[in-house]
Each structure stands twice: as structure tokens, then as C-alpha cells.
C-alpha atoms as a PDB file:
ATOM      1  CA  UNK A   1     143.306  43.046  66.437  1.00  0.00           C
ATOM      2  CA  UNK A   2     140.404  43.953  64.364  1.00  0.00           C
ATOM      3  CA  UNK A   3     136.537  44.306  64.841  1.00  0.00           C
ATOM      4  CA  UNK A   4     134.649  42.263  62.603  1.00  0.00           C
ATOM      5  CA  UNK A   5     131.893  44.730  63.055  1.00  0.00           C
ATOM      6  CA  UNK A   6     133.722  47.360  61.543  1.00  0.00           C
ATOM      7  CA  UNK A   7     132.434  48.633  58.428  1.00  0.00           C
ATOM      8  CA  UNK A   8     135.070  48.862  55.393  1.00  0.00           C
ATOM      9  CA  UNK A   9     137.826  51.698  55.550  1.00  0.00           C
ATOM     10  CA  UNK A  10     137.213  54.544  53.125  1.00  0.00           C
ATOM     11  CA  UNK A  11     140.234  55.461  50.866  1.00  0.00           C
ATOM     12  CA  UNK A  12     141.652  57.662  53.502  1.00  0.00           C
ATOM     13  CA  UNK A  13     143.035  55.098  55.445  1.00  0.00           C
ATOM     14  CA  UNK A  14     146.351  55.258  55.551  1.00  0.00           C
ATOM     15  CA  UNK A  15     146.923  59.087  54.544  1.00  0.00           C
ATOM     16  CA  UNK A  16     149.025  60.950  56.768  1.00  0.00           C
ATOM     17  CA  UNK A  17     146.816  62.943  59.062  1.00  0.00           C
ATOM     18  CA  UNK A  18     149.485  65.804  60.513  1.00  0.00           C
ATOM     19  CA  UNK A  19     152.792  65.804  60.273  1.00  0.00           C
ATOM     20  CA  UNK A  20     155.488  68.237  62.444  1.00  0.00           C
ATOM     21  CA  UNK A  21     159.028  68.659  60.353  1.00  0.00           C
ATOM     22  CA  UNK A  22     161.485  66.740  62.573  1.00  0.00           C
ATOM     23  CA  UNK A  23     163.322  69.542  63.794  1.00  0.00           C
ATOM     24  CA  UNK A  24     160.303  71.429  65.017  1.00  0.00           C
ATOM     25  CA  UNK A  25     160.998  70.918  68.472  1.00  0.00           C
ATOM     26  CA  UNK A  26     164.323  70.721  68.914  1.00  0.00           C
ATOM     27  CA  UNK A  27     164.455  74.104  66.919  1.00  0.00           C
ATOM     28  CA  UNK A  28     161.981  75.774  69.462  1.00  0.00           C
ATOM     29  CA  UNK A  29     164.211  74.289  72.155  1.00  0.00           C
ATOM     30  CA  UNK A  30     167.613  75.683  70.862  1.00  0.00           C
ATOM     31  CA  UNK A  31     165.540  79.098  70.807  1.00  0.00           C
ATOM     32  CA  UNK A  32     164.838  78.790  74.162  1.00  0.00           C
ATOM     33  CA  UNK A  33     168.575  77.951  74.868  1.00  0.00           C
ATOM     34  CA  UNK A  34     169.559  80.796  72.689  1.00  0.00           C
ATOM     35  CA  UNK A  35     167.153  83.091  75.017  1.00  0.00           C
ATOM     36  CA  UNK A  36     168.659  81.824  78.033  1.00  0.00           C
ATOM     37  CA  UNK A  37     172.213  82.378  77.073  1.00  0.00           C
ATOM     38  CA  UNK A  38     171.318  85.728  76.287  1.00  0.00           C
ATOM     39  CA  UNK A  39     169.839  86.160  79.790  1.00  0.00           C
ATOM     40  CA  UNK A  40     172.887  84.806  81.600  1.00  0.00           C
ATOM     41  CA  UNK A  41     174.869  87.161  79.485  1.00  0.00           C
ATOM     42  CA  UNK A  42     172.359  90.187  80.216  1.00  0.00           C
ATOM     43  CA  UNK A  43     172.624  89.006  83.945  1.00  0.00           C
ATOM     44  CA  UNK A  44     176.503  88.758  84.506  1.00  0.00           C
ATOM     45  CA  UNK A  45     177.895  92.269  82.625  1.00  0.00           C
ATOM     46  CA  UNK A  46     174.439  94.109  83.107  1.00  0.00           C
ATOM     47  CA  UNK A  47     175.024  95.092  87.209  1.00  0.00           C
ATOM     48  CA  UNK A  48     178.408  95.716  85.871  1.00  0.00           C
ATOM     49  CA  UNK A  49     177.804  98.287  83.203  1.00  0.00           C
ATOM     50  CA  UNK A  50     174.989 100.221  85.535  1.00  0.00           C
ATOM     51  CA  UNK A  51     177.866 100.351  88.604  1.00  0.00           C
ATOM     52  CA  UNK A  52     180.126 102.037  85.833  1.00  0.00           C
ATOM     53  CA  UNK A  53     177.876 104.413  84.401  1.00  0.00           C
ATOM     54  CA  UNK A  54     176.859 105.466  88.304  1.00  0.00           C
ATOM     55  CA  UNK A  55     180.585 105.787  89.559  1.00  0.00           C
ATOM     56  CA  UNK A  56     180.634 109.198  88.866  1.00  0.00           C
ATOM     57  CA  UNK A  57     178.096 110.054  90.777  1.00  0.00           C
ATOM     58  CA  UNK A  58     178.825 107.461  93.627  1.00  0.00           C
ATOM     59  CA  UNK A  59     179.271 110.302  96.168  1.00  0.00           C
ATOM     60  CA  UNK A  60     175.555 111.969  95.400  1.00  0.00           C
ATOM     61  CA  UNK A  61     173.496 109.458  95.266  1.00  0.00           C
ATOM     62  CA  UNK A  62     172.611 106.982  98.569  1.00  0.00           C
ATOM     63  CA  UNK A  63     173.891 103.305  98.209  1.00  0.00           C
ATOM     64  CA  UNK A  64     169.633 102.553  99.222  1.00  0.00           C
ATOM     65  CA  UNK A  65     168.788 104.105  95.889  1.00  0.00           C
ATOM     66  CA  UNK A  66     171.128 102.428  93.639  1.00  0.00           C
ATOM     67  CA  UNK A  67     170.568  99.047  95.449  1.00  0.00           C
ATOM     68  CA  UNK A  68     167.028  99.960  93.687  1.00  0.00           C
ATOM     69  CA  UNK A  69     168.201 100.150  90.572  1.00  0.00           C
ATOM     70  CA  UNK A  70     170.344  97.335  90.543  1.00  0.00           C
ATOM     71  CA  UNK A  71     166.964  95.027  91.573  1.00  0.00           C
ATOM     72  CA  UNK A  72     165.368  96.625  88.858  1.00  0.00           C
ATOM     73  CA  UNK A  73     167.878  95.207  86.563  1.00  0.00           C
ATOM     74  CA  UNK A  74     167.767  91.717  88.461  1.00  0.00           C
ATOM     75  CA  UNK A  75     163.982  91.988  87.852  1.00  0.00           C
ATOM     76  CA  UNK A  76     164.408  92.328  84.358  1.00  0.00           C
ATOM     77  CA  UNK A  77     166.569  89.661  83.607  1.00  0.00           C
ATOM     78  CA  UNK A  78     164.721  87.067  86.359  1.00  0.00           C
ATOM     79  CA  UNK A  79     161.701  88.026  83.790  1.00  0.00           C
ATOM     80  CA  UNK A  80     162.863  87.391  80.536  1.00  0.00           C
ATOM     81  CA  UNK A  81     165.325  84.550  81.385  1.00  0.00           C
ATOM     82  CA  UNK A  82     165.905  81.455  83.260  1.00  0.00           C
ATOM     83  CA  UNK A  83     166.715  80.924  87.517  1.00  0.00           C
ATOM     84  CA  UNK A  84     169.830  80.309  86.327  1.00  0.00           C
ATOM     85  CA  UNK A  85     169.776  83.893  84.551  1.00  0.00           C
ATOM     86  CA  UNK A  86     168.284  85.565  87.896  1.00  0.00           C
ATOM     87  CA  UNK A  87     170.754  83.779  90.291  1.00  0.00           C
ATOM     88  CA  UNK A  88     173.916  85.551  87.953  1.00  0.00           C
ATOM     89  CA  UNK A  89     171.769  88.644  87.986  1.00  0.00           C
ATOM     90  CA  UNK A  90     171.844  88.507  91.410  1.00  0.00           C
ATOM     91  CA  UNK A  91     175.202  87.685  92.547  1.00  0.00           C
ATOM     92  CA  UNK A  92     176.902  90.175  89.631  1.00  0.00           C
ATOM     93  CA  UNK A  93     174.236  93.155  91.043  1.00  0.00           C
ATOM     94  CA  UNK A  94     176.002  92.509  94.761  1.00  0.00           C
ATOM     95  CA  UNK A  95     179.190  92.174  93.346  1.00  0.00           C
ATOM     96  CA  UNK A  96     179.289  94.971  91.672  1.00  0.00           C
ATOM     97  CA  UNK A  97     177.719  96.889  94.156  1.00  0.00           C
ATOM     98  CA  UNK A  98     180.256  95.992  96.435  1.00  0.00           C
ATOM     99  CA  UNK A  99     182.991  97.023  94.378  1.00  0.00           C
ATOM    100  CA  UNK A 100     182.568 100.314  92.647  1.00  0.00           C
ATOM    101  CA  UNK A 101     179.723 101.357  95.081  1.00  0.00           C
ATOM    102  CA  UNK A 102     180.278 101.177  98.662  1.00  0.00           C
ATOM    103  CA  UNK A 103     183.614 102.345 100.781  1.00  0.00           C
ATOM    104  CA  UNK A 104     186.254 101.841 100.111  1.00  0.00           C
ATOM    105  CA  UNK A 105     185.899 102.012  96.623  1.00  0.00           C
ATOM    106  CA  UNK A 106     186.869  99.477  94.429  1.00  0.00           C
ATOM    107  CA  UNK A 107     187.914  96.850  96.845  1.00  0.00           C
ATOM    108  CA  UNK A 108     185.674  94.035  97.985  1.00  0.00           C
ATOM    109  CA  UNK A 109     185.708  94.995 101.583  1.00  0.00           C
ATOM    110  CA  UNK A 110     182.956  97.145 103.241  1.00  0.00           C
ATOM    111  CA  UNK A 111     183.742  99.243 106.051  1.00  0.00           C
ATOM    112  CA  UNK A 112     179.844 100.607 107.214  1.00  0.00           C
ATOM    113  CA  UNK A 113     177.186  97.783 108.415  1.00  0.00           C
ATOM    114  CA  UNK A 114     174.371  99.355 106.913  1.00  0.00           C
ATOM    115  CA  UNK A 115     176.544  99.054 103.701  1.00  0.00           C
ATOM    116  CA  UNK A 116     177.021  95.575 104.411  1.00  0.00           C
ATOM    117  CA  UNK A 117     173.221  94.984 104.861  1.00  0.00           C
ATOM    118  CA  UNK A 118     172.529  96.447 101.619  1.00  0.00           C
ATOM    119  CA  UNK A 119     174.689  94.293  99.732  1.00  0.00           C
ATOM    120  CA  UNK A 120     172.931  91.129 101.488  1.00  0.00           C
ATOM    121  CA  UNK A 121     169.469  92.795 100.651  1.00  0.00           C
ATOM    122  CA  UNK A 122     170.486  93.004  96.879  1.00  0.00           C
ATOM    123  CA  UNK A 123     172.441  89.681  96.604  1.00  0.00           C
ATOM    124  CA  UNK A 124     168.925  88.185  98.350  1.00  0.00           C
ATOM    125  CA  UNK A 125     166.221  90.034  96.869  1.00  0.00           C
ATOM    126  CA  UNK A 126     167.342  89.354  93.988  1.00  0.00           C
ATOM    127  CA  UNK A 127     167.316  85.343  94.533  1.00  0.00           C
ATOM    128  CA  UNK A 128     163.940  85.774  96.182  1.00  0.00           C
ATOM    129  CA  UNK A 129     162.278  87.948  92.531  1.00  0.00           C
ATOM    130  CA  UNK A 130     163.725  85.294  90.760  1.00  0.00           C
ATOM    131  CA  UNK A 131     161.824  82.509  92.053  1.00  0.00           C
ATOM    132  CA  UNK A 132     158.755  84.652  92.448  1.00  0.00           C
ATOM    133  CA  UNK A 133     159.322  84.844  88.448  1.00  0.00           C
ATOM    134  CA  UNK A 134     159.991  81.325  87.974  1.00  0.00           C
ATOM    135  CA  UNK A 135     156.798  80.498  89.430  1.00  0.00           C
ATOM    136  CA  UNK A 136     154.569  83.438  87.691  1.00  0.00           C
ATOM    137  CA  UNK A 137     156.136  81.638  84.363  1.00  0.00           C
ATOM    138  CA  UNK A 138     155.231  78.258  85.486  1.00  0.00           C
ATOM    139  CA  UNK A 139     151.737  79.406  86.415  1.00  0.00           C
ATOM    140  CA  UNK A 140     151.294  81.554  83.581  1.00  0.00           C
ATOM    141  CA  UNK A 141     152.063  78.520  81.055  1.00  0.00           C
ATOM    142  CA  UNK A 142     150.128  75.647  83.176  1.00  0.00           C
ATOM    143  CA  UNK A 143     147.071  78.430  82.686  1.00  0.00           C
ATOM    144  CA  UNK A 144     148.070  78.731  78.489  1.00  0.00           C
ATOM    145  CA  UNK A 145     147.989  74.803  78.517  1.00  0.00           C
ATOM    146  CA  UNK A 146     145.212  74.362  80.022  1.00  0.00           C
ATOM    147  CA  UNK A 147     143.191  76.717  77.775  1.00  0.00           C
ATOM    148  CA  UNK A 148     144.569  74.930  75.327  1.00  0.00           C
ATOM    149  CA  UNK A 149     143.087  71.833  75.995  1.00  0.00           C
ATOM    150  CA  UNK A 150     140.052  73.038  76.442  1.00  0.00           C
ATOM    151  CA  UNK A 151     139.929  74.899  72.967  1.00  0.00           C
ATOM    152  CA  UNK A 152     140.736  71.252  71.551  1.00  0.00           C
ATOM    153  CA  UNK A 153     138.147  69.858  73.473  1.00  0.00           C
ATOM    154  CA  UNK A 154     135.740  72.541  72.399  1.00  0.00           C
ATOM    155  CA  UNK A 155     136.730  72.192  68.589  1.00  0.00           C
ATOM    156  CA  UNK A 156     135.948  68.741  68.875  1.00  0.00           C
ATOM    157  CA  UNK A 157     133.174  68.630  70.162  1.00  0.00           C
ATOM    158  CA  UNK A 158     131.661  71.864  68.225  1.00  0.00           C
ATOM    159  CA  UNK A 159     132.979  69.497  65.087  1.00  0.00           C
ATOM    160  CA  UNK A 160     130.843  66.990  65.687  1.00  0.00           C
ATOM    161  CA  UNK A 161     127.843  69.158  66.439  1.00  0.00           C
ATOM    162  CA  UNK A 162     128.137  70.873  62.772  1.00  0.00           C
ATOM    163  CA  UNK A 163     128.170  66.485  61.069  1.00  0.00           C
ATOM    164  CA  UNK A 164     131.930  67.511  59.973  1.00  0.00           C
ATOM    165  CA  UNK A 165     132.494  64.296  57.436  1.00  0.00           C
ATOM    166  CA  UNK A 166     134.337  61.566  59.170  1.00  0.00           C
ATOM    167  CA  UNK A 167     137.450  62.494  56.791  1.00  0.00           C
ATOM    168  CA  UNK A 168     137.545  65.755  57.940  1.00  0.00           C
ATOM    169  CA  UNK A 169     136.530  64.996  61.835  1.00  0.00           C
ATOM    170  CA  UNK A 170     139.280  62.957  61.926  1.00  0.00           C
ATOM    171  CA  UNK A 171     142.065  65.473  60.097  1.00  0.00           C
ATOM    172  CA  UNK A 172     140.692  68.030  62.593  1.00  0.00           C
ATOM    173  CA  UNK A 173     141.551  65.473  65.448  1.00  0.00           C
ATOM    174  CA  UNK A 174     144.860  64.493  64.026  1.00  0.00           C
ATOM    175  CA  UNK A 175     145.560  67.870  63.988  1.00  0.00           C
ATOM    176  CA  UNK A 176     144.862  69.070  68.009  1.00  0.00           C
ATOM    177  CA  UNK A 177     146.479  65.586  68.943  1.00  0.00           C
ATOM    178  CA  UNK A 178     149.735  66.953  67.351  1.00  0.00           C
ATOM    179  CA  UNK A 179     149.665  70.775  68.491  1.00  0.00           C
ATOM    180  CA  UNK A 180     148.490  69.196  72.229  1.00  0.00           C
ATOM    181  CA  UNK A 181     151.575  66.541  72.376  1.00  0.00           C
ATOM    182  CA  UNK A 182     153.678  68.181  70.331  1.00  0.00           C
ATOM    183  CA  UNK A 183     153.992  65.160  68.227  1.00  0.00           C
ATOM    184  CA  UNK A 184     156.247  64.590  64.463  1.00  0.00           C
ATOM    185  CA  UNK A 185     153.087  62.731  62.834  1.00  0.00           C
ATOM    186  CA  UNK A 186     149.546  61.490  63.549  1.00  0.00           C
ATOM    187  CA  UNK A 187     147.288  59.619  61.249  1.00  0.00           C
ATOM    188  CA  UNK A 188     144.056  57.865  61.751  1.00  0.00           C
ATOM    189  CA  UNK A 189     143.518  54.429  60.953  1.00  0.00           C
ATOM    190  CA  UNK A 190     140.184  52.938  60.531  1.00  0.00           C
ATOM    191  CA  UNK A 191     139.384  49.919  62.326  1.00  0.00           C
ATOM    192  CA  UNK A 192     142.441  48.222  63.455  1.00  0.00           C
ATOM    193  CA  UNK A 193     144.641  48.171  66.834  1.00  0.00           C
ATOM    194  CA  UNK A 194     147.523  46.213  67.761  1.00  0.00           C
ATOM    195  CA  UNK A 195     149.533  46.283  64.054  1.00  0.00           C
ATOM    196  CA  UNK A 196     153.107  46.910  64.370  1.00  0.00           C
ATOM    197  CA  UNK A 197     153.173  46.265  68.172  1.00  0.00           C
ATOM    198  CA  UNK A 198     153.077  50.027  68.792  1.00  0.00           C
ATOM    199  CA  UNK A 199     153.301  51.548  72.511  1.00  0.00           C
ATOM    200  CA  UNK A 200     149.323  52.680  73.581  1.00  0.00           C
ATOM    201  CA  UNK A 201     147.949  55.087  75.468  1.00  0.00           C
ATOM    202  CA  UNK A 202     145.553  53.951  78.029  1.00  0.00           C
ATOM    203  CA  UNK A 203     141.852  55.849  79.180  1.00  0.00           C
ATOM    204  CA  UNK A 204     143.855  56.188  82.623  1.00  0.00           C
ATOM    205  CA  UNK A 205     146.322  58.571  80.984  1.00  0.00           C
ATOM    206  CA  UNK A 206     149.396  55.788  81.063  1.00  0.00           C
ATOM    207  CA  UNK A 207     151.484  54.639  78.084  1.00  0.00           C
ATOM    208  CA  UNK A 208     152.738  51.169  77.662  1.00  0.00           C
ATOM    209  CA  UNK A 209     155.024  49.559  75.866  1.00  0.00           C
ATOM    210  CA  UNK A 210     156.212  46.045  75.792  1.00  0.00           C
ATOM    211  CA  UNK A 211     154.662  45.567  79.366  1.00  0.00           C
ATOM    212  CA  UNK A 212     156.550  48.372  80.930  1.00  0.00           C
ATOM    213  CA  UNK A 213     154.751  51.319  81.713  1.00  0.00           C
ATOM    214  CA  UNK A 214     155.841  54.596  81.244  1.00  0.00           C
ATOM    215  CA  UNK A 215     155.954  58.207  82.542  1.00  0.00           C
ATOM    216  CA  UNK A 216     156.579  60.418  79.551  1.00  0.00           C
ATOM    217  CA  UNK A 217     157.330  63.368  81.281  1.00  0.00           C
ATOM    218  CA  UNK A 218     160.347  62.284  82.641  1.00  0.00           C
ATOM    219  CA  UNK A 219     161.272  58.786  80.289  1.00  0.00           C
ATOM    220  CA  UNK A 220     161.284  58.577  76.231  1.00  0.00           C
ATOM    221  CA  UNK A 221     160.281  55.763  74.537  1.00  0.00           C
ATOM    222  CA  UNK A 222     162.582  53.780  72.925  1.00  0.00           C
ATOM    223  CA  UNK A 223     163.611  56.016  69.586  1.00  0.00           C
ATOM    224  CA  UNK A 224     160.599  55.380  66.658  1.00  0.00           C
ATOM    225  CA  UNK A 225     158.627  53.949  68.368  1.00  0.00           C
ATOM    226  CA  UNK A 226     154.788  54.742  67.629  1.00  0.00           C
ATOM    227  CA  UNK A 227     151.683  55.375  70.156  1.00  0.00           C
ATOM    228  CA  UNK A 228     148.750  54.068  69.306  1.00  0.00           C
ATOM    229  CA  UNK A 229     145.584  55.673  71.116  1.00  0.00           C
ATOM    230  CA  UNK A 230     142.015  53.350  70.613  1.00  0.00           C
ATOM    231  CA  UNK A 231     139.354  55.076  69.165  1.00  0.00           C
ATOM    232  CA  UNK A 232     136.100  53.474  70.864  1.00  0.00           C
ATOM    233  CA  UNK A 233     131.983  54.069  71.499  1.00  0.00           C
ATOM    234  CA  UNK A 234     130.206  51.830  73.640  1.00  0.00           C
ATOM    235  CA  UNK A 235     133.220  48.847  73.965  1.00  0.00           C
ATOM    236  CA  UNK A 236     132.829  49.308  70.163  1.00  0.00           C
ATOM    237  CA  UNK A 237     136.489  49.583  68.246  1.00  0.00           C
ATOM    238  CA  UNK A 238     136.211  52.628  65.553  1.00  0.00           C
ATOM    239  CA  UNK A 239     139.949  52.733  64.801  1.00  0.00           C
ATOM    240  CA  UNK A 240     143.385  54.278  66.426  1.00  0.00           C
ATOM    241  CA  UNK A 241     145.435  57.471  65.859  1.00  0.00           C
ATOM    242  CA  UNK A 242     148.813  56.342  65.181  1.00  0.00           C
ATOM    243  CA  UNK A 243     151.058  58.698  66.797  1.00  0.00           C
ATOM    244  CA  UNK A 244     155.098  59.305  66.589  1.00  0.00           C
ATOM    245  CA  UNK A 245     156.319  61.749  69.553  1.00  0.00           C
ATOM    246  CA  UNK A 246     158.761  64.150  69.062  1.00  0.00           C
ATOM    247  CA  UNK A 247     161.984  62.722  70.148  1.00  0.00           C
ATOM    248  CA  UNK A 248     163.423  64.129  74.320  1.00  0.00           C
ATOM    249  CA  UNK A 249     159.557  65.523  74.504  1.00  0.00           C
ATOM    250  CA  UNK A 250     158.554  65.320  77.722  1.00  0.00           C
ATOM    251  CA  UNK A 251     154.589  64.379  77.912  1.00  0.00           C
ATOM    252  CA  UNK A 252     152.429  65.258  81.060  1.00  0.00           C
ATOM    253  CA  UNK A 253     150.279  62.720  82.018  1.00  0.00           C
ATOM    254  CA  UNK A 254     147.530  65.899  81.974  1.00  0.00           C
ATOM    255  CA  UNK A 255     148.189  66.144  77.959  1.00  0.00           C
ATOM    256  CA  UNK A 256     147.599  62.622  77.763  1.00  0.00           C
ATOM    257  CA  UNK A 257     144.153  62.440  79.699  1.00  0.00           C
ATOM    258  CA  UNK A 258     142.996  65.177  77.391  1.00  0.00           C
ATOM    259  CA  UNK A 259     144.392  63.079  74.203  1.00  0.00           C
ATOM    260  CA  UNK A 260     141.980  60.229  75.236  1.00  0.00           C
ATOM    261  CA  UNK A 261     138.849  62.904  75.877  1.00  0.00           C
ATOM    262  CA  UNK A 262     139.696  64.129  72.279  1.00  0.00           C
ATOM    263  CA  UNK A 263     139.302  60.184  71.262  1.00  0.00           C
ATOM    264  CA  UNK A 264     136.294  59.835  73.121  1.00  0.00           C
ATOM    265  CA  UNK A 265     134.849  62.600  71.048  1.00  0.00           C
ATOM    266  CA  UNK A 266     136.370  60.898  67.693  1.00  0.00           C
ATOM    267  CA  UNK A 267     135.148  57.566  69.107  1.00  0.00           C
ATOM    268  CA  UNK A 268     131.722  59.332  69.657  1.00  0.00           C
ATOM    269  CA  UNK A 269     131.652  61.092  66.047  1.00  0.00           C
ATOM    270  CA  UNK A 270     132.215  57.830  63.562  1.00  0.00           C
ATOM    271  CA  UNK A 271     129.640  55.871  65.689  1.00  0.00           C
ATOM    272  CA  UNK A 272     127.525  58.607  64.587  1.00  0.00           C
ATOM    273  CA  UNK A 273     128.580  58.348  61.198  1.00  0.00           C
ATOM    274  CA  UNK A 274     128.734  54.477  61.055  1.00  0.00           C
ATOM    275  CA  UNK A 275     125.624  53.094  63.751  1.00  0.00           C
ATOM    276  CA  UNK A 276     126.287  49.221  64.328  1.00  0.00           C
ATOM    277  CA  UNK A 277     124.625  47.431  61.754  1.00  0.00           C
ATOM    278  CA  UNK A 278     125.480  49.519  58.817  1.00  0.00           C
END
């Protein structure tokens, strides 16, 4: 579909916007994993290396004290890892505690109660830090993402307060579209919509393809398949950004609602540059 309106395309029509290497994400995620793996690790034989080095000293020091230290170690590894990380963290730290540290030694049986109550305290303190670091992550990153946006937002629109050229607006565009959906290319097309039956992004933050709508965050599209995303001002068709998504990338359907603000503010720049009529 095409708007007779539309004045000519410049030269830059069909040049390649952004690009992302394909691996890009998947090589972030297998960092992650890496991370992770390391924290499980960190979590299982840390307790037990910290119940060994304190065995000698098992008879001065109060179990209370050492249950400290082994939550300071479940702390550490609930921070830089994964629930699952925290949970082994957890479990190993009571464990451990049970065996080299309480009476009799190196058995896992417990004799006192308060001993008992101690190992419970560690085993579940330690679950309960772990989720309390879970969520500071979550929160923590919902709060970078959302800055995020609105530094996209704000580039945009401080773009097209400076009369950026139209080739550059919409390079600067291309770009935030890929950091903000994390996408393997994105190029602007001038005055077209609808060629190559791509999947599109709606103003209500939805994606369809083929009739079939879907959520991003927890479906893919089918593989190479393209989103296109309507560049408009005033019903009036400017052009599309033609994006590919990183393959197993899940997409919140916040990410897309700030996609289409960034094409308002595209959509709002070229009328600018080309008024109806001209």
C-alpha cells in the first residue's frame, strides 16, 4: 500500500538503517548463563569451604554467629546470581551447618533444639534474601528500562527540535528502535507499507501477523519474519521502519508502546520536512 501523496524517496531508501551481528543476543544470553553457572557453583561448595575453614574453631565460637556468616555467604551469592543460585546457597549453608557445625559432629543428626532452630533459620533465611534479591533485580532493571525509554524518547524529540535532516532523523530512530527491542536490523523505508506481507506493530502496542495476534514476550514469530511499524502524521502515511527481531527475544508489550511513541515523533519530523503539498 502506498500514498499517492507521498513525495518521491530520496536515495536513502533502502539503506540499512542499524544492524545488530546475529549473535548479539544470544552471546549476552550465554554470558548470563555462564554467570549463573558460576553462581550455582559459588552457592553449592561455598557453605562448604567456610564450615571447613571454621571446624577448628567449632568449639569457640556460638553456632548463632556462624549461622551469620553462612547468610552472609547466601547473601552474596542470592546477589550476584540467579533464585536458582540462592536456593543451592541456601540448602548447602544448612547442610553444611548441620554437618561439621552442630553436635554431634559430622553426622546429620542434631541433638540440641535451639541447634535445630538454627539450622531452619539458615536453610529459610536464606530462601527468604533470595527472593528479596530477585525482586531488588527485577525492580532495579524495570527502573534501567524505563529510563531508557525515556532517553529515546527525549533524543527524539530533542532531534527534531535541532531540524536534524530527515536522513539523519531517521538513522537516529533506527538506531533507539534497535537498542530499545533489541532487534538484528532496522531500516526506514519511505513511503510504503504492506510490501513483503511483513508482521506490524499496531499504535495499541500489539503485533500481528497473518491475522493472529501476538504476545512477544512470551511467543516468537515465525523465524525471519519482519515487523513493520507505520510511520504516520495526521492519518498521513510517511513510511515504515522495517524491523527483524532478534530470534527467542522476548518483547514487552511496554517496549513496544514506546516503539510507536518513537514513530509518532518520526511520523511528526518528515511531515515537518515534507508539508502536504510539496
Amino acid at each position: 500500500m502506498t500514498d499517492p501523496d507521498r513525495p518521491t524517496a530520496p536515495p536513502q531508501t533502502a539503506k540499512p538503517q542499524a544492524e545488530r551481528p546475529p549473535g548479539a543476543a544470544r552471546s549476552r544470553a550465554a554470558a548470563l548463563l555462564d554467570r549463573d553457572h558460576l553462581a550455582v557453583a559459588a552457592g553449592l561448595v561455598g557453605p562448604l569451604v567456610l564450615a571447613a575453614i571454621l571446624v577448628p574453631f567449632r568449639a569457640d565460637i556460638a553456632n548463632t554467629d556462624v549461622a551469620l556468616g553462612m547468610i552472609l555467604l547466601v547473601v552474596a551469592v542470592a546477589a550476584a546470581g540467579s533464585r536458582l543460585a540462592g536456593y543451592v546457597a541456601a540448602l548447602s549453608a544448612a547442610t553444611w551447618f548441620d554437618f561439621f557445625l552442630t553436635l554431634p559432629y559430622e553426622r546429620f543428626t542434631i541433638n540440641r533444639a535451639t541447634d535445630i532452630e538454627t539450622t531452619v533459620l539458615v536453610l529459610v533465611i536464606g530462601i527468604a534474601v533470595t527472593e528479596i534479591a530477585v525482586w531488588g533485580r527485577r525492580q532495579h532493571a524495570a527502573a534501567s528500562r524505563r529510563a531508557g525509554y525515556l532517553d529515546g524518547i527525549n533524543d527524539a524529540a530533542r532531534a527534531v527540535a535541532t531540524g536534524a535532516a530527515p536522513a539523519t532523523f531517521t538513522d537516529r530512530m533506527a538506531e533507539s528502535l534497535t537498542q530499545l527491542l533489541n532487534l538484528r536490523s532496522c531500516q526506514f523505508q519511505y513511503g510504503i507499507a504492506g510490501i513483503g506481507q511483513p508482521a506490524r506493530l499496531r499504535t495499541d502496542g500489539t503485533v500481528v501477523f497473518e491475522a493472529q495476534t501476538y504476545n512477544l514476550r512470551d511467543v516468537s514469530l515465525p523465524e525471519d519474519t519482519d515487523i513493520e511499524l507505520l510511520v504516520e502524521s495526521g492519518g498521513r502515511l510517511q513510511g515504515r521502519f522495517l524491523m527483524r527481531p532478534e530470534p527467542g527475544t522476548p518483547l514487552t508489550r511496554e517496549q513496544l508502546l514506546v516503539a510507536v511513541a518513537l514513530a509518532d515523533q518520526a511520523g511528526a519530523a518528515l511531515a515537518a520536512s515534507y508539508p502536504a503539498g510539496t
